[in-house]
C-alpha atoms as a PDB file:
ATOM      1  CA  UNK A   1     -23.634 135.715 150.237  1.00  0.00           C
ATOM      2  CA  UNK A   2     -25.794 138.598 150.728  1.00  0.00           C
ATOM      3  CA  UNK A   3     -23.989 142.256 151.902  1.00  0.00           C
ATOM      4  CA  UNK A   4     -25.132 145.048 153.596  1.00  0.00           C
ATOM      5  CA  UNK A   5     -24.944 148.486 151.070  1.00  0.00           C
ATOM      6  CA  UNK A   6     -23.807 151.805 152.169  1.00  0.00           C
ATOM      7  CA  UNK A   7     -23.093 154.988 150.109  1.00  0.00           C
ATOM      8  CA  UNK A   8     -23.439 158.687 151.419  1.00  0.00           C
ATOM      9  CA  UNK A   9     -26.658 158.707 153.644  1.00  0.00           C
ATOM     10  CA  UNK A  10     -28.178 155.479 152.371  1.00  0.00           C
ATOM     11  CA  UNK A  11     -27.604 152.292 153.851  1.00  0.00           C
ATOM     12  CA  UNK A  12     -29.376 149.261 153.154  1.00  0.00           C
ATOM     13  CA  UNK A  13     -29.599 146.214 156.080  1.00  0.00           C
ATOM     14  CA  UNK A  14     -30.112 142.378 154.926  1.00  0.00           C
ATOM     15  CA  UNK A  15     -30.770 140.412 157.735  1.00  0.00           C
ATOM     16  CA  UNK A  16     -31.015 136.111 157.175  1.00  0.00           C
ATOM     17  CA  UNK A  17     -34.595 136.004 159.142  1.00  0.00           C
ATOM     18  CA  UNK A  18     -34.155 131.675 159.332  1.00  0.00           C
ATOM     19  CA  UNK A  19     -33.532 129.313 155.973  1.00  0.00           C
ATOM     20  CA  UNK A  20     -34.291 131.125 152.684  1.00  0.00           C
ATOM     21  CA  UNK A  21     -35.492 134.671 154.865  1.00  0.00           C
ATOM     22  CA  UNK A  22     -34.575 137.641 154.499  1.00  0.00           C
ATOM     23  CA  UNK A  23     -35.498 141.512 155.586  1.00  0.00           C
ATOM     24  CA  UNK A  24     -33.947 144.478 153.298  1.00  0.00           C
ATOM     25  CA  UNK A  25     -34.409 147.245 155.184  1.00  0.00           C
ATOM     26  CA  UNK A  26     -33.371 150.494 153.742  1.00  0.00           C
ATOM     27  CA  UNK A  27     -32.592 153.612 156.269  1.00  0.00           C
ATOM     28  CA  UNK A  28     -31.754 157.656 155.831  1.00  0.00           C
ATOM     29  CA  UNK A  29     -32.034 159.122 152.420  1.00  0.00           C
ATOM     30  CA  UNK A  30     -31.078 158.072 148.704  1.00  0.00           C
ATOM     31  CA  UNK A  31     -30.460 161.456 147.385  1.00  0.00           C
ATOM     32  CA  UNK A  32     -27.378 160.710 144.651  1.00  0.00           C
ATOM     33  CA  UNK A  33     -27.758 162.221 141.625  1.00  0.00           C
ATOM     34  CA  UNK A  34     -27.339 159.064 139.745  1.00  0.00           C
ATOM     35  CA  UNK A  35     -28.602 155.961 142.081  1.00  0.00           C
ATOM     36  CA  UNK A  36     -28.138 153.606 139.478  1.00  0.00           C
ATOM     37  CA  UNK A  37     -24.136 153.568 139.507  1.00  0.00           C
ATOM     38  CA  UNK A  38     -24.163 152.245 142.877  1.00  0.00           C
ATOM     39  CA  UNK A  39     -27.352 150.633 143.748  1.00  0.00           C
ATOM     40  CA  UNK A  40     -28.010 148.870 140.243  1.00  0.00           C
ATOM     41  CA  UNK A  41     -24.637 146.480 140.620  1.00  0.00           C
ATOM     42  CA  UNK A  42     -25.314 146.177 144.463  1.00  0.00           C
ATOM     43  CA  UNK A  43     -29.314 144.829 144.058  1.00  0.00           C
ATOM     44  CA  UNK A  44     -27.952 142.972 140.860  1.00  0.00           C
ATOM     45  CA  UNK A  45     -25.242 141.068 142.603  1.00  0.00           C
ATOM     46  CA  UNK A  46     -28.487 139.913 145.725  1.00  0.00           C
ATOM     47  CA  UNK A  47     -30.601 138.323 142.710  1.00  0.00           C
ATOM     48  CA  UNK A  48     -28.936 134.771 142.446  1.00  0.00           C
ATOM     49  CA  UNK A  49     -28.245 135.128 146.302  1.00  0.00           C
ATOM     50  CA  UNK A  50     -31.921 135.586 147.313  1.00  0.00           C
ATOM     51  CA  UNK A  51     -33.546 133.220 144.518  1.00  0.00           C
ATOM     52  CA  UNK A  52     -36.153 131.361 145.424  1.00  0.00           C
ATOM     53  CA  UNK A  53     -36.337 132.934 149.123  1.00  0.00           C
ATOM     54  CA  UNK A  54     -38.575 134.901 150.769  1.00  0.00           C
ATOM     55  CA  UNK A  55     -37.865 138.470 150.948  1.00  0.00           C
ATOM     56  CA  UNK A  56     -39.212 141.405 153.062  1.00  0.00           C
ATOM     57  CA  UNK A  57     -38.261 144.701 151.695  1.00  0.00           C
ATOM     58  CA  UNK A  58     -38.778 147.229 154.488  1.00  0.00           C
ATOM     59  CA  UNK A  59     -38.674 151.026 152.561  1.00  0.00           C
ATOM     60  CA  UNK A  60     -40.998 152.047 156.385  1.00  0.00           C
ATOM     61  CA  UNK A  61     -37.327 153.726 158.000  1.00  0.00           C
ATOM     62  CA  UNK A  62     -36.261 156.056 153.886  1.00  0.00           C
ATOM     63  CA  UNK A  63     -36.514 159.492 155.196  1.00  0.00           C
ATOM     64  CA  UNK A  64     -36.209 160.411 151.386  1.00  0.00           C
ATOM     65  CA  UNK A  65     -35.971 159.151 147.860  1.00  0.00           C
ATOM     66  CA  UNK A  66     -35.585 161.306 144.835  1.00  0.00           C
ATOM     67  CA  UNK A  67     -37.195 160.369 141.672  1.00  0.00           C
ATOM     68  CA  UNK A  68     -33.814 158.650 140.182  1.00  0.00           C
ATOM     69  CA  UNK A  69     -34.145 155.988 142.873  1.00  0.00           C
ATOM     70  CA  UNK A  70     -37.311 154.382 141.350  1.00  0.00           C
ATOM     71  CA  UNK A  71     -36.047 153.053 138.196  1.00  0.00           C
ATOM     72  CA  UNK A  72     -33.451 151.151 140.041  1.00  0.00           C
ATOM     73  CA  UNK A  73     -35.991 149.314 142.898  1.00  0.00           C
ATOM     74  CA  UNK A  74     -38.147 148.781 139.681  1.00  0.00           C
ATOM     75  CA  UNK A  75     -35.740 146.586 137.761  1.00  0.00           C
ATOM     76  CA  UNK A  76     -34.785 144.905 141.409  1.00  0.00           C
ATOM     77  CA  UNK A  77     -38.616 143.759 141.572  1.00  0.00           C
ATOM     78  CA  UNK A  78     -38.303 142.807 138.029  1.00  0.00           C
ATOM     79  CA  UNK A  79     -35.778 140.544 138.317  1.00  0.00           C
ATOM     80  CA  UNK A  80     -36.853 139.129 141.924  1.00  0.00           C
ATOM     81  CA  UNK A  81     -40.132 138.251 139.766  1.00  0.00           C
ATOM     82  CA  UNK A  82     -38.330 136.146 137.049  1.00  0.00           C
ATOM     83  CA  UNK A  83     -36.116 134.701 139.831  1.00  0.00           C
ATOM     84  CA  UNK A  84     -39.496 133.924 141.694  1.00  0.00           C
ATOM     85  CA  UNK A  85     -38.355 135.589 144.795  1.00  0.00           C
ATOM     86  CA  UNK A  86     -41.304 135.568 146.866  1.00  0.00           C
ATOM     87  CA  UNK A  87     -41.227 139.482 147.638  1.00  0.00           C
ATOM     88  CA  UNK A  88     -43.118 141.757 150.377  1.00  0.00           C
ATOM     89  CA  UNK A  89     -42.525 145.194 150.123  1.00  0.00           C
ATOM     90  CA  UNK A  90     -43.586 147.789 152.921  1.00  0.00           C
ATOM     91  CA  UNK A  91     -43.572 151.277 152.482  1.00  0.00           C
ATOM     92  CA  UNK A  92     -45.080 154.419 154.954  1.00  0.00           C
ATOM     93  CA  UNK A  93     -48.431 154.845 153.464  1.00  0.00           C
ATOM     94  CA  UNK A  94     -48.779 158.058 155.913  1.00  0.00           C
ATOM     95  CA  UNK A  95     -45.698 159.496 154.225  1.00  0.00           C
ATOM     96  CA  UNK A  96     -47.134 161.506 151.027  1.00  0.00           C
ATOM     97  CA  UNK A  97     -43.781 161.110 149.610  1.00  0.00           C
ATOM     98  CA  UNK A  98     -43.396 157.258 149.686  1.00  0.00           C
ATOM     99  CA  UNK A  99     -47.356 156.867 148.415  1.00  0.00           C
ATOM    100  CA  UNK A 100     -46.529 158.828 145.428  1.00  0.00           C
ATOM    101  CA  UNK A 101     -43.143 156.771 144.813  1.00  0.00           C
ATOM    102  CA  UNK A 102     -44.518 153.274 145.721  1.00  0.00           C
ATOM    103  CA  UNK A 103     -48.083 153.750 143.983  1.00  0.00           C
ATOM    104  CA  UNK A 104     -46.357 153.313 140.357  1.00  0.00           C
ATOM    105  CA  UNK A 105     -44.746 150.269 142.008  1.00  0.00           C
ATOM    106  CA  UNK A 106     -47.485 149.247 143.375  1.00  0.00           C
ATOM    107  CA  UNK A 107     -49.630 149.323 140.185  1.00  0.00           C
ATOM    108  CA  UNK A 108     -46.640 147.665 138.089  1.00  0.00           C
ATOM    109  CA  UNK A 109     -46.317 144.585 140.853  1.00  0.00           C
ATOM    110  CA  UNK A 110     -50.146 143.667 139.819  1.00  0.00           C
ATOM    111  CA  UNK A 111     -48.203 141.757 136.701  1.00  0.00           C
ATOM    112  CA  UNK A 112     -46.239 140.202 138.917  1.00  0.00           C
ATOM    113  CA  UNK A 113     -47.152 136.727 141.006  1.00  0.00           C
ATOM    114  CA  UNK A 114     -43.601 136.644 143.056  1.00  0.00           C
ATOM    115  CA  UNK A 115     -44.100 140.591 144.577  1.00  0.00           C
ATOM    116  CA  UNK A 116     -46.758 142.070 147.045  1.00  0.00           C
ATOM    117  CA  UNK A 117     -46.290 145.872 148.035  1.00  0.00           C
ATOM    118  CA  UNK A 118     -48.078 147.214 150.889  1.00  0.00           C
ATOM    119  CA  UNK A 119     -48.084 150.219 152.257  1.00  0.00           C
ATOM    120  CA  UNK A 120     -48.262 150.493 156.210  1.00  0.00           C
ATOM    121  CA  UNK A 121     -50.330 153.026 158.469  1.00  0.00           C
END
């Protein structure tokens, strides 16, 4: 059973899109000083949920996303990898913010046959 995820001004959305389809979309700002305490046991507890689906992860409506934010979304795509989650990942490529943030991501999903990340003009 997937669940939606909401802690000060972040919220992330999981909608079923049909059988074994799923959009993440997450909206407003993930600005905690330590993501990780929240966000790593949330994404951790969606991994034997959303193996072997299809997965959309929409980052397009994240106003903001300090620096401490990556390293958890990193070890998600990790693990939807070895799960062989079949992942799309969407960020604002006109934001100069999310390029910076999703270019490391982007660069580390190359090693990585389950994830495509794509940023969107």
């Amino acid at each position: 059973m997937v669940k939606n995820f909401s802690n000060a001004s972040l919220q992330i959305v999981i909608s079923n899109q049909g059988e074994n389809k799923y959009n993440m979309n997450w909206i407003g700002q993930s600005d905690d000083r330590t993501p990780s305490t929240s966000l790593n046991p949330y994404l951790d507890s969606l991994i034997p949920a959303l193996a072997g689906s299809q997965l959309v992860v929409e980052y397009t409506q994240l106003e903001y996303m300090n620096s401490s934010t990556v390293p958890p979304i990193i070890q998600f795509i990790k693990k939807l990898n070895s799960n062989e989650t079949t992942t799309l990942i969407h960020y604002d490529a006109s934001s100069k913010w999310q390029s910076a943030s999703f270019k490391a991501i982007e660069t580390l999903s190359r090693m990585m046959p389950h994830i495509t990340v794509k940023g969107l003009k």
